[in-house]
Protein backbone atom coordinates (compact mmCIF):
# COMPACT_ATOMS: atom_id res chain seq x y z
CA UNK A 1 121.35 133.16 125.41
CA UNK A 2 118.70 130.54 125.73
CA UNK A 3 119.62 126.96 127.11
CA UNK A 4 119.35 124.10 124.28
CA UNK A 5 116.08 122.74 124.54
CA UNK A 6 116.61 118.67 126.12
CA UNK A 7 116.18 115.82 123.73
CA UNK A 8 112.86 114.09 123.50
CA UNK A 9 113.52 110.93 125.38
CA UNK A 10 113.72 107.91 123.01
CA UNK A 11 110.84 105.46 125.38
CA UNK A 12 107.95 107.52 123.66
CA UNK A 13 109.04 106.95 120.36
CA UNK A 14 109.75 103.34 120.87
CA UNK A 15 106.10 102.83 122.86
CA UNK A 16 104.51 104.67 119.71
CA UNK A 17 106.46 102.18 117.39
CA UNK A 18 105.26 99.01 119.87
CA UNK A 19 102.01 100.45 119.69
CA UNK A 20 102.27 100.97 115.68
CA UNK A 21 103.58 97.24 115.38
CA UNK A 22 100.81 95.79 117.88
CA UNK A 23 98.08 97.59 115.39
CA UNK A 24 99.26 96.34 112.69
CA UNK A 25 99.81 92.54 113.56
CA UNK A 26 95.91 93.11 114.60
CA UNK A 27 94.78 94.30 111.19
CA UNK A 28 96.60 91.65 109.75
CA UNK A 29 95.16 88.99 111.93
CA UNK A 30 91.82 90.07 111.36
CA UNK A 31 91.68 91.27 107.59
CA UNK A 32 92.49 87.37 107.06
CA UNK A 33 89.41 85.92 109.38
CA UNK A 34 91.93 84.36 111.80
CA UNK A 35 91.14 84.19 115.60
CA UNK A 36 93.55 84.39 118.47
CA UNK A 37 93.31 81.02 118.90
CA UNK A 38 94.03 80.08 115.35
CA UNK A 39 97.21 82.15 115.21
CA UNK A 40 98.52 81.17 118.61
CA UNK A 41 98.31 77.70 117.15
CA UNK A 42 99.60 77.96 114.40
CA UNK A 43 102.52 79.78 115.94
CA UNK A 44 102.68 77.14 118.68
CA UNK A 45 102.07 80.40 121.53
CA UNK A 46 99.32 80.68 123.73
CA UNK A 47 96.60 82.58 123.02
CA UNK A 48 97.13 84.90 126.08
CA UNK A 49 100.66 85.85 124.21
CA UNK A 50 98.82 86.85 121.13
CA UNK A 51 96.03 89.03 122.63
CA UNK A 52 99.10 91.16 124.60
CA UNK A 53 101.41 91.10 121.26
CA UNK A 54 97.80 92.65 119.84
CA UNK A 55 97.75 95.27 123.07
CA UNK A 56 101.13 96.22 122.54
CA UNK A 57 101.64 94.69 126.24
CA UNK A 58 104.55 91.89 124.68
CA UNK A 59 107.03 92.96 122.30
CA UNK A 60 107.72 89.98 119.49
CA UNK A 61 111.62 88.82 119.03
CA UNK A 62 112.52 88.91 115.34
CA UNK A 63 111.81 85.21 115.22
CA UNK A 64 108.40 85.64 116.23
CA UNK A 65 108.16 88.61 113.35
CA UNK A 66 109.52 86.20 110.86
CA UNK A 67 106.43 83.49 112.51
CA UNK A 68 103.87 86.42 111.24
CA UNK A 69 105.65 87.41 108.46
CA UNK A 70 105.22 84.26 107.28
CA UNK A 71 101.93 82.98 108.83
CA UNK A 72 100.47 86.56 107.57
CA UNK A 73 102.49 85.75 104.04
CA UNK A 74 103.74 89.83 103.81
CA UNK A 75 107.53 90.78 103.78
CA UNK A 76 108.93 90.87 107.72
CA UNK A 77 110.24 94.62 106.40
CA UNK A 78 106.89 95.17 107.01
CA UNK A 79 106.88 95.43 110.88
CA UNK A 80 109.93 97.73 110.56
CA UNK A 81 110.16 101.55 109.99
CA UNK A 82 107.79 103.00 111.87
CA UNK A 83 110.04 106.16 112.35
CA UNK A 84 108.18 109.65 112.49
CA UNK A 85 110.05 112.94 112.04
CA UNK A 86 107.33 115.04 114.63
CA UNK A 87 105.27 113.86 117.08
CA UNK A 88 102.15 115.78 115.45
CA UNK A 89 102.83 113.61 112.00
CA UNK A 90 102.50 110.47 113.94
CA UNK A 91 99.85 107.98 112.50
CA UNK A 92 98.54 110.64 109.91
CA UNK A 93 101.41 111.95 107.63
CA UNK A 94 104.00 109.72 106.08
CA UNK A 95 107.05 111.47 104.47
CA UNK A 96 108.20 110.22 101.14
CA UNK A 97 111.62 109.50 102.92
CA UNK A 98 109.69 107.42 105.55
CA UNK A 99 107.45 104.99 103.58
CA UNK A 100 107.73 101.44 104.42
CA UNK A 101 109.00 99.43 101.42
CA UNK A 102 107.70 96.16 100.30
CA UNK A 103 108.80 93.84 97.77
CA UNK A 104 112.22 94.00 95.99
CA UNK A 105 112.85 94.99 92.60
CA UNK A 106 113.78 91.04 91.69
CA UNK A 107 110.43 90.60 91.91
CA UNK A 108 109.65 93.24 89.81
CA UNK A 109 107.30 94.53 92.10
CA UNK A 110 108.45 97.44 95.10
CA UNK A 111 105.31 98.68 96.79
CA UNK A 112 105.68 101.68 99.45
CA UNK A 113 102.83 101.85 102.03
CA UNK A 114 101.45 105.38 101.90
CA UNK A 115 99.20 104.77 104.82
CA UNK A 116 100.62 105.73 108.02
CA UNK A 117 99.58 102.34 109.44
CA UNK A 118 97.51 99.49 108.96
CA UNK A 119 95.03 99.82 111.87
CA UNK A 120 92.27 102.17 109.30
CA UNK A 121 89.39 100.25 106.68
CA UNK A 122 91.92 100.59 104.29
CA UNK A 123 95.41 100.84 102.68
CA UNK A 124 97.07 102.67 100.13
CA UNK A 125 100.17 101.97 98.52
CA UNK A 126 102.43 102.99 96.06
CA UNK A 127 102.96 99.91 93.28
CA UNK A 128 105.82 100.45 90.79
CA UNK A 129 105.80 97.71 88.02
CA UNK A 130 109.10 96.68 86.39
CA UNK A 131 109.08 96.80 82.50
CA UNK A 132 107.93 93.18 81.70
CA UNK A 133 106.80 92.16 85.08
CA UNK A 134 103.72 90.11 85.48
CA UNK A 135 101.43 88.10 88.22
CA UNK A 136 101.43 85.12 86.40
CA UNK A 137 99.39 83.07 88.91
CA UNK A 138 95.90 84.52 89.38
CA UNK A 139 95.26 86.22 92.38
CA UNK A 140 92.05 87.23 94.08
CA UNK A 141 91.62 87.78 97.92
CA UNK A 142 88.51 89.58 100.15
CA UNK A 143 88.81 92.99 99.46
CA UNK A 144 87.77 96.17 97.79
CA UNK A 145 90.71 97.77 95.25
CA UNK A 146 91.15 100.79 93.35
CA UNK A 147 93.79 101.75 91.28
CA UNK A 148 95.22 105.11 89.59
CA UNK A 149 97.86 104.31 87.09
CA UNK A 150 99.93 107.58 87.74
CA UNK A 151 102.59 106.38 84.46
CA UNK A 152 103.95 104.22 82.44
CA UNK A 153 101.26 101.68 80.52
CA UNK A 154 99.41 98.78 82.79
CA UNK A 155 97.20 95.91 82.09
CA UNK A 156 95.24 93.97 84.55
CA UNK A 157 93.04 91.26 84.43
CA UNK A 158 89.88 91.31 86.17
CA UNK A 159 87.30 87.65 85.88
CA UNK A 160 89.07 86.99 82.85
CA UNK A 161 89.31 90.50 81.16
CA UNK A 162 92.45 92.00 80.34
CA UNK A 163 92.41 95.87 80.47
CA UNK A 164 95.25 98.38 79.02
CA UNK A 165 95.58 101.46 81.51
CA UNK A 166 97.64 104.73 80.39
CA UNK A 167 98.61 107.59 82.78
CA UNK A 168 94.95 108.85 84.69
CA UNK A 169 93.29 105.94 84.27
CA UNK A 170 91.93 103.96 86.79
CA UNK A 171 90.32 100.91 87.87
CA UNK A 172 87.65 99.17 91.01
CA UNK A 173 87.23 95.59 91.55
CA UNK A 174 86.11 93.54 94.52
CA UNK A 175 86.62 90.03 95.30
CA UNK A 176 87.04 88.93 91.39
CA UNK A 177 90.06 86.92 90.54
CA UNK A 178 92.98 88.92 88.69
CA UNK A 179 96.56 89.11 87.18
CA UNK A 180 98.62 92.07 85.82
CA UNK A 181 101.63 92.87 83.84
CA UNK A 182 103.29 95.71 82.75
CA UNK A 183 104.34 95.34 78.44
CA UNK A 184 105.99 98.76 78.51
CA UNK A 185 109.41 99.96 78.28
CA UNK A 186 108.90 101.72 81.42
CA UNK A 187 108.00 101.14 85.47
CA UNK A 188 104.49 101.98 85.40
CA UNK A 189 103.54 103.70 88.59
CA UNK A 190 100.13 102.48 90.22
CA UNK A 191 98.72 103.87 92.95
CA UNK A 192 96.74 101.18 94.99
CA UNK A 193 94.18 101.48 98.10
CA UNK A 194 92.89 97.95 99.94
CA UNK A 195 90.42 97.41 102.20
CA UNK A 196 90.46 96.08 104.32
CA UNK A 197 94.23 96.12 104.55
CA UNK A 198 96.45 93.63 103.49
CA UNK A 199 99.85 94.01 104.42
């Protein structure tokens, strides 16, 4: 009879998860046109403590998460959940188990990030609409988006033109202003990619 095979020790895991969390604070950083300088002031840290958060050389307390949570405006849940069943899956399969959730369903908004990180030219996420949720407050940021409404019935506004989306439709825009709701009875199910990323 064979001996158990040991236990993978737990300090890879956690240096891919630094490493994760480093990549992503970068992509944030930049996707928003901010230099090192900009968000060490802002976060009253040198800009020496910034470039090795970026490097994965410092590891940020939760109050410094909350700082770029914040600073970054995403969800801190964001920097969390980096877990990977296999070592082979890391940074290109995420398990529907695994996904990083965003947003809570008070909001009426709960977007999963598909993407295994944030540290690629683009994002894709998961969007699931409560029945009679709605962006009010036009948005419009400096990106490229695509949509695939997957169910349910969803209308977004792009430059002032509303647009009623079924199951298999879909939708580009880039850079215009928009808003969305969703006037069904049902979550409608969106399937979203960014770029660059924004969360």
């Amino acid at each position: 009879m064979s001996a158990p095979l040991p236990s993978p020790s737990p300090r890879p895991l956690q240096e891919h998860c630094e490493r994760l969390l480093a990549s992503d604070i970068r992509a944030l950083r930049k996707a928003r046109g901010l230099t090192l300088a900009e968000i060490g002031l802002k976060l009253g840290r040198s800009v020496g403590w910034v470039s090795q958060v970026e490097r994965g050389l410092s590891m940020p307390s939760i109050s410094d998460l909350r700082a770029f949570a914040e600073l970054f405006g995403v969800p801190v849940s964001l920097f969390f959940s980096h877990d990977v069943p296999s070592e082979s899956e890391r940074g290109v399969v995420v398990r529907a188990g695994s996904r990083r959730t965003l947003g809570t369903s008070e909001s009426g908004l709960v977007e999963e990030l598909l993407s295994p990180d944030l540290g690629g030219s683009f994002e894709m996420l998961r969007s699931v609409f409560a029945p009679g949720a709605e962006l009010k407050t036009e948005a419009r940021r400096p990106t490229e988006e695509a949509g695939y409404v997957a169910s349910g019935i969803f209308e977004i506004e792009i430059s002032g033109v509303w647009h009623r989306l079924g199951e298999g439709d879909s939708f580009r825009f880039e850079g215009k202003p928009f808003r969305w709701r969703n006037p069904g009875n049902e979550p409608a199910i969106v399937i979203w990619v960014v770029s660059p990323p924004v969360y």
